[in-house]
N, C-alpha and C. Protein backbone atom coordinates (compact mmCIF):
# COMPACT_ATOMS: atom_id res chain seq x y z
N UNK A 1 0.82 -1.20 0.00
CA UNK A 1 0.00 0.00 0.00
C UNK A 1 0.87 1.26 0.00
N UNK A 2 2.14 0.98 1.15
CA UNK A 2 2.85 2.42 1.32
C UNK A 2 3.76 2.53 -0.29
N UNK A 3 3.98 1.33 -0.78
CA UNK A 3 4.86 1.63 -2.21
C UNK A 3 3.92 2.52 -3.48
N UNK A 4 2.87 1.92 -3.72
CA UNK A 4 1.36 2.61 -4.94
C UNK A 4 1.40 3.93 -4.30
N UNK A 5 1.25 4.31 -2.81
CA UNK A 5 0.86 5.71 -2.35
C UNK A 5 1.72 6.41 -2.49
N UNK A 6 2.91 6.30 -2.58
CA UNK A 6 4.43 7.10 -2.71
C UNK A 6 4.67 6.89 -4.16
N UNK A 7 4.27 6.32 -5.11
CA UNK A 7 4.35 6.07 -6.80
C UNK A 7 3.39 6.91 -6.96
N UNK A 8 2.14 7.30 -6.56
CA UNK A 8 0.89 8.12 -6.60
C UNK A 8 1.64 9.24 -6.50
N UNK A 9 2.22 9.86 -5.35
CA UNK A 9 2.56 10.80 -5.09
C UNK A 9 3.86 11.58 -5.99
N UNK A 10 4.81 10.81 -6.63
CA UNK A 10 5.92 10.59 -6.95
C UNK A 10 5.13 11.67 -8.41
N UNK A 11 4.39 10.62 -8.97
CA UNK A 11 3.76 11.02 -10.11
C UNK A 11 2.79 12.45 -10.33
N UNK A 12 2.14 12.31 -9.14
CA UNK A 12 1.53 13.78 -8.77
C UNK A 12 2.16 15.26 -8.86
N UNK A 13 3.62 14.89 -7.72
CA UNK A 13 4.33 15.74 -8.03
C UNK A 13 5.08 16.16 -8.86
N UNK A 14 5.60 15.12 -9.98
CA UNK A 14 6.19 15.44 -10.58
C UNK A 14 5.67 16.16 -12.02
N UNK A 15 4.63 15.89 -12.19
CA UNK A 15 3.35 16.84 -12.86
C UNK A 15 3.28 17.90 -12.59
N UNK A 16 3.30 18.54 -11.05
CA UNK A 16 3.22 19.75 -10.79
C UNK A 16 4.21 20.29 -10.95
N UNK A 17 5.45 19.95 -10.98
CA UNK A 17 6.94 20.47 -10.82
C UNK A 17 7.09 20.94 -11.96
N UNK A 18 6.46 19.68 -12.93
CA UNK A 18 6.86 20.21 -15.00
C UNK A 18 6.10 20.85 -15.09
N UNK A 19 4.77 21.45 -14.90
CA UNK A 19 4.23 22.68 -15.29
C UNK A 19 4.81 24.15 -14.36
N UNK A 20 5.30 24.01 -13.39
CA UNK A 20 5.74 25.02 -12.54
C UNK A 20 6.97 25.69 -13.27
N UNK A 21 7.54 24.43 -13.78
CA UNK A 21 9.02 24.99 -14.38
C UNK A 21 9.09 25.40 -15.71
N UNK A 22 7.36 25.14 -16.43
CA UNK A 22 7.40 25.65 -17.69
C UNK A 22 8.12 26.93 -17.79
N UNK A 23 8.92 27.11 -19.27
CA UNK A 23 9.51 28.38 -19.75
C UNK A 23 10.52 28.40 -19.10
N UNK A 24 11.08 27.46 -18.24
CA UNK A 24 12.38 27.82 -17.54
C UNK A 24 13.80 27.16 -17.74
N UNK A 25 13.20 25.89 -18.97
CA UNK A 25 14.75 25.11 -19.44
C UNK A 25 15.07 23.98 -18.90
N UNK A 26 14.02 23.85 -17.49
CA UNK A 26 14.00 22.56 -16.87
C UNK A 26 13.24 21.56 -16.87
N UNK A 27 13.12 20.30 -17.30
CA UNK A 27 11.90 19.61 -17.37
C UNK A 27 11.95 18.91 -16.17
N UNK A 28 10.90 18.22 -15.61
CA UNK A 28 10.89 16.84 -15.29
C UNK A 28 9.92 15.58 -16.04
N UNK A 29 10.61 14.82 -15.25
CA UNK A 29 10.11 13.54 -16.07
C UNK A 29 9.85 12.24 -15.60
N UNK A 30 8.76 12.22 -15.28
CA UNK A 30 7.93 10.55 -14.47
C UNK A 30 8.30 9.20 -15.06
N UNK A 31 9.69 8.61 -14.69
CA UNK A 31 10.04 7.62 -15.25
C UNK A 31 9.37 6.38 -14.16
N UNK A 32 8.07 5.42 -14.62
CA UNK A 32 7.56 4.50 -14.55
C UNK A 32 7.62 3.21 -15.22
N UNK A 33 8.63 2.69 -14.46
CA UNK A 33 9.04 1.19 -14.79
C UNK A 33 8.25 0.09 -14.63
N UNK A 34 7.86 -0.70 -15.44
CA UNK A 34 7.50 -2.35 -14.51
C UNK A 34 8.45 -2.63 -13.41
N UNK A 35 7.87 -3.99 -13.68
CA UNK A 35 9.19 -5.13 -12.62
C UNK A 35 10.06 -5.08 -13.52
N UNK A 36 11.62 -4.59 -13.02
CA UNK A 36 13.01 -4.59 -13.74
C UNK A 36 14.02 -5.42 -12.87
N UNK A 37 14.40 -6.14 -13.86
CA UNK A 37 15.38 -6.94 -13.11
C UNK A 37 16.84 -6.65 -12.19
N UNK A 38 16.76 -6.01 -11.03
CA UNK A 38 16.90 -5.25 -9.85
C UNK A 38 17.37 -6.17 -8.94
N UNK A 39 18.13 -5.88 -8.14
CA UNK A 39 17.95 -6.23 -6.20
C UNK A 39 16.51 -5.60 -5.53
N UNK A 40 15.77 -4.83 -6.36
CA UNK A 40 15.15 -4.14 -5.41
C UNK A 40 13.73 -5.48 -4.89
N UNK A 41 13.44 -6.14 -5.81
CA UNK A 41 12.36 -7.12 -4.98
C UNK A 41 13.11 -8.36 -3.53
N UNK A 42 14.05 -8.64 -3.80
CA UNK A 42 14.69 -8.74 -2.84
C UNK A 42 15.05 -7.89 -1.59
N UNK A 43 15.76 -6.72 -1.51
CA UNK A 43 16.03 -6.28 -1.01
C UNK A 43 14.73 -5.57 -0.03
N UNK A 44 13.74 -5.53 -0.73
CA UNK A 44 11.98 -5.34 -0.33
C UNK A 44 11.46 -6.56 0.54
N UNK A 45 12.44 -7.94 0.53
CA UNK A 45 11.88 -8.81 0.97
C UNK A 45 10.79 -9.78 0.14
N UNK A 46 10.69 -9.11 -1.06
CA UNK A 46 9.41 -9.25 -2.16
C UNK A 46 9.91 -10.73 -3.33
N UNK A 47 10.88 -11.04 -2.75
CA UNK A 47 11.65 -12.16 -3.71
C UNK A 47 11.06 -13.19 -3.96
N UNK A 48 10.16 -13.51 -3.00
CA UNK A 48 9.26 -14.63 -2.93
C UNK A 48 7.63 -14.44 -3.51
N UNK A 49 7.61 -13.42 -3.62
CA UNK A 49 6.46 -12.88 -4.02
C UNK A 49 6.38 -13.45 -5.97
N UNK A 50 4.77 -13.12 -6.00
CA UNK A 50 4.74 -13.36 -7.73
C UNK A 50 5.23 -12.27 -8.66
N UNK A 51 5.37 -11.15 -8.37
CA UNK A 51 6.54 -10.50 -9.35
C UNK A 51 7.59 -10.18 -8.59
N UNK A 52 8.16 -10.96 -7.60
CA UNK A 52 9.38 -10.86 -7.36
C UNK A 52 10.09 -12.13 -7.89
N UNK A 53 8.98 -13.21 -8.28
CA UNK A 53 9.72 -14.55 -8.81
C UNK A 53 9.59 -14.57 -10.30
N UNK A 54 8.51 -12.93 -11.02
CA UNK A 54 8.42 -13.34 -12.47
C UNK A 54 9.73 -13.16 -13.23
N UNK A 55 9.50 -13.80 -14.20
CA UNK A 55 10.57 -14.10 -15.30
C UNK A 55 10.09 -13.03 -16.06
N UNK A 56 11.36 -12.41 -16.73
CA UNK A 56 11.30 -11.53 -18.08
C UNK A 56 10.95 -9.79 -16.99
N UNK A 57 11.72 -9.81 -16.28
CA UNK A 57 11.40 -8.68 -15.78
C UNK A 57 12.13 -7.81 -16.61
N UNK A 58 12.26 -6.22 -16.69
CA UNK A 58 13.07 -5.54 -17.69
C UNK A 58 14.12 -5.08 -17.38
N UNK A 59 14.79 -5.19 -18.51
CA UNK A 59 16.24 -4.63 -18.73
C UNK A 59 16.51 -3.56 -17.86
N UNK A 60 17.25 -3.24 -16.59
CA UNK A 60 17.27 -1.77 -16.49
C UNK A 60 18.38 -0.82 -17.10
N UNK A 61 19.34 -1.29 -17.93
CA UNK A 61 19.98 -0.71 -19.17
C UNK A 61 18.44 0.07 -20.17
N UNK A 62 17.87 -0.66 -20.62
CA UNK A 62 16.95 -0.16 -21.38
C UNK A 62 16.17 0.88 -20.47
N UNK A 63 15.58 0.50 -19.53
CA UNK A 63 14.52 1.39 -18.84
C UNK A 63 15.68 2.82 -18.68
N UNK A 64 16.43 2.45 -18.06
CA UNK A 64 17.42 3.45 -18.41
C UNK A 64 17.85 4.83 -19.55
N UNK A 65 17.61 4.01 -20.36
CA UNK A 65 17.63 4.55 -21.93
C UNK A 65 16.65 5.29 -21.86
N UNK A 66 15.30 5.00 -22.11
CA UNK A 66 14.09 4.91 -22.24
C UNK A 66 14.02 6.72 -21.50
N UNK A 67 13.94 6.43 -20.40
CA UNK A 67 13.58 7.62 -18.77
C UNK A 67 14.58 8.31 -19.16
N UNK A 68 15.96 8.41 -19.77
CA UNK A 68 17.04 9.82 -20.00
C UNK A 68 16.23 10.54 -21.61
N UNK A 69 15.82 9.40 -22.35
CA UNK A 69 15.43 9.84 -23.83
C UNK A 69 14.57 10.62 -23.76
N UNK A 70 13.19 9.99 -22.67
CA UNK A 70 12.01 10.75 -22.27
C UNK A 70 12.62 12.18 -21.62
N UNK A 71 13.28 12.30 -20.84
CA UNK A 71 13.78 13.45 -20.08
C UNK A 71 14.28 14.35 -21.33
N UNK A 72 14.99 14.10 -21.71
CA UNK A 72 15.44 15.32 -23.47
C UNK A 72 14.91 15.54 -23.98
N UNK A 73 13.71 14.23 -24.31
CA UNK A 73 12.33 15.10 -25.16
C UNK A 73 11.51 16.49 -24.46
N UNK A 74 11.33 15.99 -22.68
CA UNK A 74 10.87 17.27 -22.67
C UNK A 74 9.26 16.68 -21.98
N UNK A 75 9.30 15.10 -21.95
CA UNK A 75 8.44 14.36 -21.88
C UNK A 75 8.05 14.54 -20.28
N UNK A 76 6.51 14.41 -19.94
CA UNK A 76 6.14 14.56 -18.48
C UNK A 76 6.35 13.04 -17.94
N UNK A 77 5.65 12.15 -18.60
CA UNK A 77 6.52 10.96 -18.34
C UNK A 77 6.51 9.48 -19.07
N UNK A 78 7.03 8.53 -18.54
CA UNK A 78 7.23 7.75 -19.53
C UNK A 78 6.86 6.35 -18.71
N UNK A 79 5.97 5.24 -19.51
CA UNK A 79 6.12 4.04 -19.16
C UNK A 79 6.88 3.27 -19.48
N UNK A 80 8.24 2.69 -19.10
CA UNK A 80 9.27 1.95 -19.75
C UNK A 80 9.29 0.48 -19.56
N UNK A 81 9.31 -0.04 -20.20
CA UNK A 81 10.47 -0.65 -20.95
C UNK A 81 9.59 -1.68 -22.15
N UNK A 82 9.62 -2.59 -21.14
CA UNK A 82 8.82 -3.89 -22.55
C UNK A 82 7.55 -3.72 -22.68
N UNK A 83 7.07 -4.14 -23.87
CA UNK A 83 5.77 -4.25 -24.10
C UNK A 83 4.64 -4.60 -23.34
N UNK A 84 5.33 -5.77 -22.27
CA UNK A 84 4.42 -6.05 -21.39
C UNK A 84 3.79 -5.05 -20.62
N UNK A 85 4.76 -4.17 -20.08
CA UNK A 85 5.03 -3.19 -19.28
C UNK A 85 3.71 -1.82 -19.34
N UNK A 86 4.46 -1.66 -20.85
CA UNK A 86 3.72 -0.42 -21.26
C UNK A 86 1.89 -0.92 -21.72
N UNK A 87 1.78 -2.21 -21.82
CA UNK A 87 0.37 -2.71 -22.06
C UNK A 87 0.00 -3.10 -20.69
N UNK A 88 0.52 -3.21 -19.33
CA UNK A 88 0.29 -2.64 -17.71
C UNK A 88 -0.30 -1.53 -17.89
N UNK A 89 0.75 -0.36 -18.20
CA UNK A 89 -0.18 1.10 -18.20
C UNK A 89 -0.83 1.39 -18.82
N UNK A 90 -1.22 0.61 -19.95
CA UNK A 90 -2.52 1.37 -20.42
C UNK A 90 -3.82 0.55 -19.85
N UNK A 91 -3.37 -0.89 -19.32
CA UNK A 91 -5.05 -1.23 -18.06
C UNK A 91 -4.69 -0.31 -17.05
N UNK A 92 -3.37 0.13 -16.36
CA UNK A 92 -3.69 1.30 -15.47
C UNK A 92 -4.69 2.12 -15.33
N UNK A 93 -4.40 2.70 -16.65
CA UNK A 93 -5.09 4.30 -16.97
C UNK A 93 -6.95 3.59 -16.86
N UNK A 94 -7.41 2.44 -17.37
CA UNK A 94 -8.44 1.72 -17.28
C UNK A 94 -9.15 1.04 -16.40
N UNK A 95 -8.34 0.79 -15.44
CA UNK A 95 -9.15 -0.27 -14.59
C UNK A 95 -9.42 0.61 -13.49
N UNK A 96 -10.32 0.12 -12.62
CA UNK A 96 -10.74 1.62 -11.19
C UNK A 96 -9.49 0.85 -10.45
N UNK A 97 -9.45 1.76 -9.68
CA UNK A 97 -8.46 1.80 -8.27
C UNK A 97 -8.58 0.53 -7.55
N UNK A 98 -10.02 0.21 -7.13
CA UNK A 98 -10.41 -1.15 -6.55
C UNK A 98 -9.63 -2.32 -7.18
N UNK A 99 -9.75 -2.74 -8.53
CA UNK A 99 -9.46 -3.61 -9.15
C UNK A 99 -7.82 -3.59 -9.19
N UNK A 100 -7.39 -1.78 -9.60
CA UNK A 100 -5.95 -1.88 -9.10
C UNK A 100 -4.88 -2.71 -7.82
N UNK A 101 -6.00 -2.21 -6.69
CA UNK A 101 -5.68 -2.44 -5.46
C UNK A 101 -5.49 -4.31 -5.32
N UNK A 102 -6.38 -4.86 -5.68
CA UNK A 102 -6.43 -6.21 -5.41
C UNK A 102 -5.42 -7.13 -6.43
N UNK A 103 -4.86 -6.39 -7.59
CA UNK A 103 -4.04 -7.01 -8.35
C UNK A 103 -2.92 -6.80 -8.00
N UNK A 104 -2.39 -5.43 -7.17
CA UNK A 104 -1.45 -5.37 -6.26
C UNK A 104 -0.93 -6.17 -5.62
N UNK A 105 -2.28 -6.44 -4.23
CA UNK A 105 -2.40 -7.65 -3.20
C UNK A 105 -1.74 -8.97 -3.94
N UNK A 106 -2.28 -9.43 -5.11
CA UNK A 106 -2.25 -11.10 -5.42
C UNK A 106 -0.57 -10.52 -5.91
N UNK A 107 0.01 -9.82 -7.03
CA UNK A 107 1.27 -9.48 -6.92
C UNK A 107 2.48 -9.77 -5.78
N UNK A 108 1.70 -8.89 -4.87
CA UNK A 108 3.15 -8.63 -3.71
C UNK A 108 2.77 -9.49 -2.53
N UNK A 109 1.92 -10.44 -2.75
CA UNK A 109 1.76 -11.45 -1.72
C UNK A 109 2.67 -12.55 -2.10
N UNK A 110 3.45 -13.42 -0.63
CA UNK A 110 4.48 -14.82 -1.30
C UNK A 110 3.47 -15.65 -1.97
N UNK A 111 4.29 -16.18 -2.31
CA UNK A 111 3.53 -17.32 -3.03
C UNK A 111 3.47 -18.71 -1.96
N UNK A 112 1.78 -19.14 -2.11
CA UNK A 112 1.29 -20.13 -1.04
C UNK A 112 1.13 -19.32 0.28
N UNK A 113 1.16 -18.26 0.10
CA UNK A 113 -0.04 -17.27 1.50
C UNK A 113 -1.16 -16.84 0.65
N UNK A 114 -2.34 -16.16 1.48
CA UNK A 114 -3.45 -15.99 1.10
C UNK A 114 -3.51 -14.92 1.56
């Protein structure tokens, strides 16, 4: 819950920041990754979890790429990397919050808890 509410926020602000700084030479830029193949689901404890055990998580060389390219364009922000990824955010933008919330849950729960 505290990770989506601080990605909520992350994104919020950083919306407000790129219109604040319009005309001034500075952009920002909402770089939104999938699962990238990281320490960070581990290091979260999340290793055991179902996207901490999925396969084909993304490149973070690419996502990398992706979030500096978006940043030069000028871009507010960017969903990176694989296809999978970026076809995530567009059921994002689609599904209500509720439905968000519970696909979360089955996500970041281990696997064989309930």
């Amino acid at each position: 819950a505290v990770y989506n509410a601080s990605k909520s926020f992350i994104q919020s602000l950083s919306q407000a920041l790129h219109d604040e700084l319009r005309g001034t030479g500075v952009t920002v830029t909402a770089l939104m990754p999938g699962p990238t193949e990281t320490n960070f689901f581990r290091r979260a404890g999340m290793a055991s979890t179902r996207i901490g055990r999925m396969s084909g998580k993304d490149d973070p060389a690419e996502v990398a790429r992706e979030g500096f390219a978006a940043l030069i364009d000028g871009d507010r922000k960017v969903v990176a990397e694989s296809l999978l990824t970026k076809a995530m955010g567009i059921g994002n933008r689609l599904l209500p919050d509720s439905v968000k919330a519970v696909a979360n849950r089955v996500m970041s729960t281990p696997v064989g808890s309930k």
